[in-house]
C-alpha atoms as a PDB file:
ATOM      1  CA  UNK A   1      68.521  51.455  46.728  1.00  0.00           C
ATOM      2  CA  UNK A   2      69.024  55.196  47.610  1.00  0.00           C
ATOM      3  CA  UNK A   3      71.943  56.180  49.153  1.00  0.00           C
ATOM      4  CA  UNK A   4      71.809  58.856  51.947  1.00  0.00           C
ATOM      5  CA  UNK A   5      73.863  61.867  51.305  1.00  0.00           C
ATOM      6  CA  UNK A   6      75.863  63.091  54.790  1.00  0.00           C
ATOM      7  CA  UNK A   7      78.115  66.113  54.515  1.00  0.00           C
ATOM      8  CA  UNK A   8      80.896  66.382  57.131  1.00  0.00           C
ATOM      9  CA  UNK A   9      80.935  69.980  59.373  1.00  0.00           C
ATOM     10  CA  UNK A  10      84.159  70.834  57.390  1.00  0.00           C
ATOM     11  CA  UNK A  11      82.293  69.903  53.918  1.00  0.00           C
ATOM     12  CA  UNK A  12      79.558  72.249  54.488  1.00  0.00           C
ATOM     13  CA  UNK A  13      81.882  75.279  55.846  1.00  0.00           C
ATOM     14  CA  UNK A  14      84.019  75.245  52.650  1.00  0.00           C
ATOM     15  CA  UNK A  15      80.875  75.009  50.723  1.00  0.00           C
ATOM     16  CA  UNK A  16      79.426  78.660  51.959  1.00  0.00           C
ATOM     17  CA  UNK A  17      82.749  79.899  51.565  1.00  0.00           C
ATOM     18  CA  UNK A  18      82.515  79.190  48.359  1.00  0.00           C
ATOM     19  CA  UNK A  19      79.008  80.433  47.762  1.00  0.00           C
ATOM     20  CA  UNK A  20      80.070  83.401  50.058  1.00  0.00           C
ATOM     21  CA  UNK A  21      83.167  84.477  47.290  1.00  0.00           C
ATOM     22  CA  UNK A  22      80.969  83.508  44.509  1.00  0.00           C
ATOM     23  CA  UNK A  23      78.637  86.023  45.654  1.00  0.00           C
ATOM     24  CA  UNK A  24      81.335  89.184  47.059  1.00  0.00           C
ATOM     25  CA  UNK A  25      82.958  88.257  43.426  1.00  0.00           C
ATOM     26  CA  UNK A  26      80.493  88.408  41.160  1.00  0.00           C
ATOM     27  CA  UNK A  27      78.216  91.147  43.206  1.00  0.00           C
ATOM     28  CA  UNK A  28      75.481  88.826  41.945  1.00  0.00           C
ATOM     29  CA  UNK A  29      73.564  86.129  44.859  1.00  0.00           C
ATOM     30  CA  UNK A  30      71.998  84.815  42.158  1.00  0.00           C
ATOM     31  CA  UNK A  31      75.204  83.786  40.796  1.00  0.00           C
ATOM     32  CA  UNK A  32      76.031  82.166  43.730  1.00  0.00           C
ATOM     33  CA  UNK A  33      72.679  80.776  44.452  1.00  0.00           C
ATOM     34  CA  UNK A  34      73.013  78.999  40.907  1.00  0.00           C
ATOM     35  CA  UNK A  35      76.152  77.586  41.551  1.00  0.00           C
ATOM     36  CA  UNK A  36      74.682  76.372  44.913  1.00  0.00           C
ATOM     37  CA  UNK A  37      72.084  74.457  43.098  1.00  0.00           C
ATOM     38  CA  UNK A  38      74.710  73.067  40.473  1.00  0.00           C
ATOM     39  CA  UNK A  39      76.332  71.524  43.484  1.00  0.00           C
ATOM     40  CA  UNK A  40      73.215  70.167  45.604  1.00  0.00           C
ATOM     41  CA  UNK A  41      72.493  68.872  42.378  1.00  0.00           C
ATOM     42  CA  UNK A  42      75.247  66.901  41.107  1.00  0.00           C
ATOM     43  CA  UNK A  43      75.439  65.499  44.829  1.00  0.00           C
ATOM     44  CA  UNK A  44      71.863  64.660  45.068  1.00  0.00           C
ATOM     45  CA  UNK A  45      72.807  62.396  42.051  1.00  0.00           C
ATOM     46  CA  UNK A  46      75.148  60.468  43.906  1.00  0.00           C
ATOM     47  CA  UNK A  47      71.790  59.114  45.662  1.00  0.00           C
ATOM     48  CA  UNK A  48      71.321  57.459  42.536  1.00  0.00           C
ATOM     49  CA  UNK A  49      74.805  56.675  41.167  1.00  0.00           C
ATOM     50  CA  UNK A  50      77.047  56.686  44.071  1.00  0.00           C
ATOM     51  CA  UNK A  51      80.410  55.609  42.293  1.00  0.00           C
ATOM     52  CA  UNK A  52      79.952  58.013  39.470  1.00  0.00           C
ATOM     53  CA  UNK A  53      82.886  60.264  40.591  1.00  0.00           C
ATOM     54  CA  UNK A  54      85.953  59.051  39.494  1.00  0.00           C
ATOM     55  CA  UNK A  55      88.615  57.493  41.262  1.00  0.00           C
ATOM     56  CA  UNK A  56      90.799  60.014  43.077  1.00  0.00           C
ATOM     57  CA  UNK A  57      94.313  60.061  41.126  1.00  0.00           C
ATOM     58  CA  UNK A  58      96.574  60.545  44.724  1.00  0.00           C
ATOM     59  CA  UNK A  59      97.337  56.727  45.516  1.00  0.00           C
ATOM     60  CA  UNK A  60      97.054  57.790  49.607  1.00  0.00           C
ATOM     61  CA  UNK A  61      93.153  59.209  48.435  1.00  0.00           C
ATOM     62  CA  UNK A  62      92.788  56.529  46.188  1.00  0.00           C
ATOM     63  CA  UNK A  63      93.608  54.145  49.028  1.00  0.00           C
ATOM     64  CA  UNK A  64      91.243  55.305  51.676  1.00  0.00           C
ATOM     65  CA  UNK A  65      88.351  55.043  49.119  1.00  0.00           C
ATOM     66  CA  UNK A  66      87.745  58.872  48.240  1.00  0.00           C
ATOM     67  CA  UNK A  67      86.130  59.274  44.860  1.00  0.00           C
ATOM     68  CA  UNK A  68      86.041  62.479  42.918  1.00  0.00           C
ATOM     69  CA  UNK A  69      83.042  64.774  41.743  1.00  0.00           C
ATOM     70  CA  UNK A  70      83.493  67.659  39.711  1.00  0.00           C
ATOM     71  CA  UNK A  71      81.838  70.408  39.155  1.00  0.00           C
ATOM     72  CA  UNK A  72      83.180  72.802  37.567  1.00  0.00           C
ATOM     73  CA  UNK A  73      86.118  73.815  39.019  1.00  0.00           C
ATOM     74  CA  UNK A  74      85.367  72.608  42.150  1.00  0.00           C
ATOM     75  CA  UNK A  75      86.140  68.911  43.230  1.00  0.00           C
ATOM     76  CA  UNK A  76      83.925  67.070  45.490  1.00  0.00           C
ATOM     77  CA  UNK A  77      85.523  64.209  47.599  1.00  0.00           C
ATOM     78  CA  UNK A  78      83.077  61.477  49.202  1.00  0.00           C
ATOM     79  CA  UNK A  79      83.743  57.728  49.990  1.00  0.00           C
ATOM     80  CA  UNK A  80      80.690  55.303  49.465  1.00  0.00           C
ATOM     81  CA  UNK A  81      79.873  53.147  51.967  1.00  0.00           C
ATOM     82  CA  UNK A  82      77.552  50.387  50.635  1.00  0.00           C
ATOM     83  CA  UNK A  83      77.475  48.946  53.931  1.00  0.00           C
ATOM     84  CA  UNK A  84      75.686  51.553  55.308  1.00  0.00           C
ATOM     85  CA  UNK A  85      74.012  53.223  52.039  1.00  0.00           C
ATOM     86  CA  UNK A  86      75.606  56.315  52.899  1.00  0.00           C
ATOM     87  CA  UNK A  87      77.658  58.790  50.763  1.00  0.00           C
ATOM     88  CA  UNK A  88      79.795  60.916  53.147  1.00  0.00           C
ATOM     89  CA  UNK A  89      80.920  63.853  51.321  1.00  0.00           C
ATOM     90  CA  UNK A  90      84.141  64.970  53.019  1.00  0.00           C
ATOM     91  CA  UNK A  91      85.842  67.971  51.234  1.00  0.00           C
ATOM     92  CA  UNK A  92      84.746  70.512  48.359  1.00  0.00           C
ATOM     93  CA  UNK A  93      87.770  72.527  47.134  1.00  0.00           C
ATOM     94  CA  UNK A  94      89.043  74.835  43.813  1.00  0.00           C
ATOM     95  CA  UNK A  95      90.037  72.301  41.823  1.00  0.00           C
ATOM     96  CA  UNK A  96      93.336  75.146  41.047  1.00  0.00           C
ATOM     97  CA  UNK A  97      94.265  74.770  44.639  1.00  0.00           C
ATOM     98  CA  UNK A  98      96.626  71.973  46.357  1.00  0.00           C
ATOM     99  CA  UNK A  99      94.298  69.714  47.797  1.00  0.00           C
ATOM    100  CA  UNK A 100      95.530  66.641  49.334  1.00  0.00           C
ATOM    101  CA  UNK A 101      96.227  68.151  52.640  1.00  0.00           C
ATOM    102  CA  UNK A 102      92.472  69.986  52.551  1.00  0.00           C
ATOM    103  CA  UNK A 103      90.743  66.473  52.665  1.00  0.00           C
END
């Protein structure tokens, strides 16, 4: 079974911020165009394999289900719902940055 892949509003805004830095920082949208398509792809994968991230290592994440994707330096959190065959992905941050309070 495929699962569907659903990105939250706040999910996709952090997402072209990142692709907009990558861009301004590098002077290059081809840089940031690539690292766009590392992304889709490693989350069109969880279609596939949707408990390939791994387990998020903050107990209160842990506990609510959120799994890990990374990429990079850039985490991607999603919960699986096999109820629903959906993969909801919730948050993509710098990986160097506090997180727990951005999901």
């Amino acid at each position: 079974m495929k699962y569907k892949i659903v990105r939250t509003d706040k999910a996709d805004e952090q997402l072209r911020e990142i692709i907009f830095y990558i861009a301004e920082d590098s002077g290059s949208i081809d840089i940031a165009l690539n690292y766009l398509d590392k992304v889709e792809t490693a989350t069109n994968n969880l279609e596939d394999f949707p408990m390939s991230g791994s387990i998020s290592r903050y107990s209160i994440l842990r506990k609510q289900g959120y799994r890990v994707l990374i990429v990079e330096r850039h985490l991607i959190f999603y919960i699986a719902d096999d109820n629903k065959g959906m993969v909801i992905i919730y948050a993509i941050v710098d990986g160097r940055r506090e997180y727990r309070n951005l999901v």
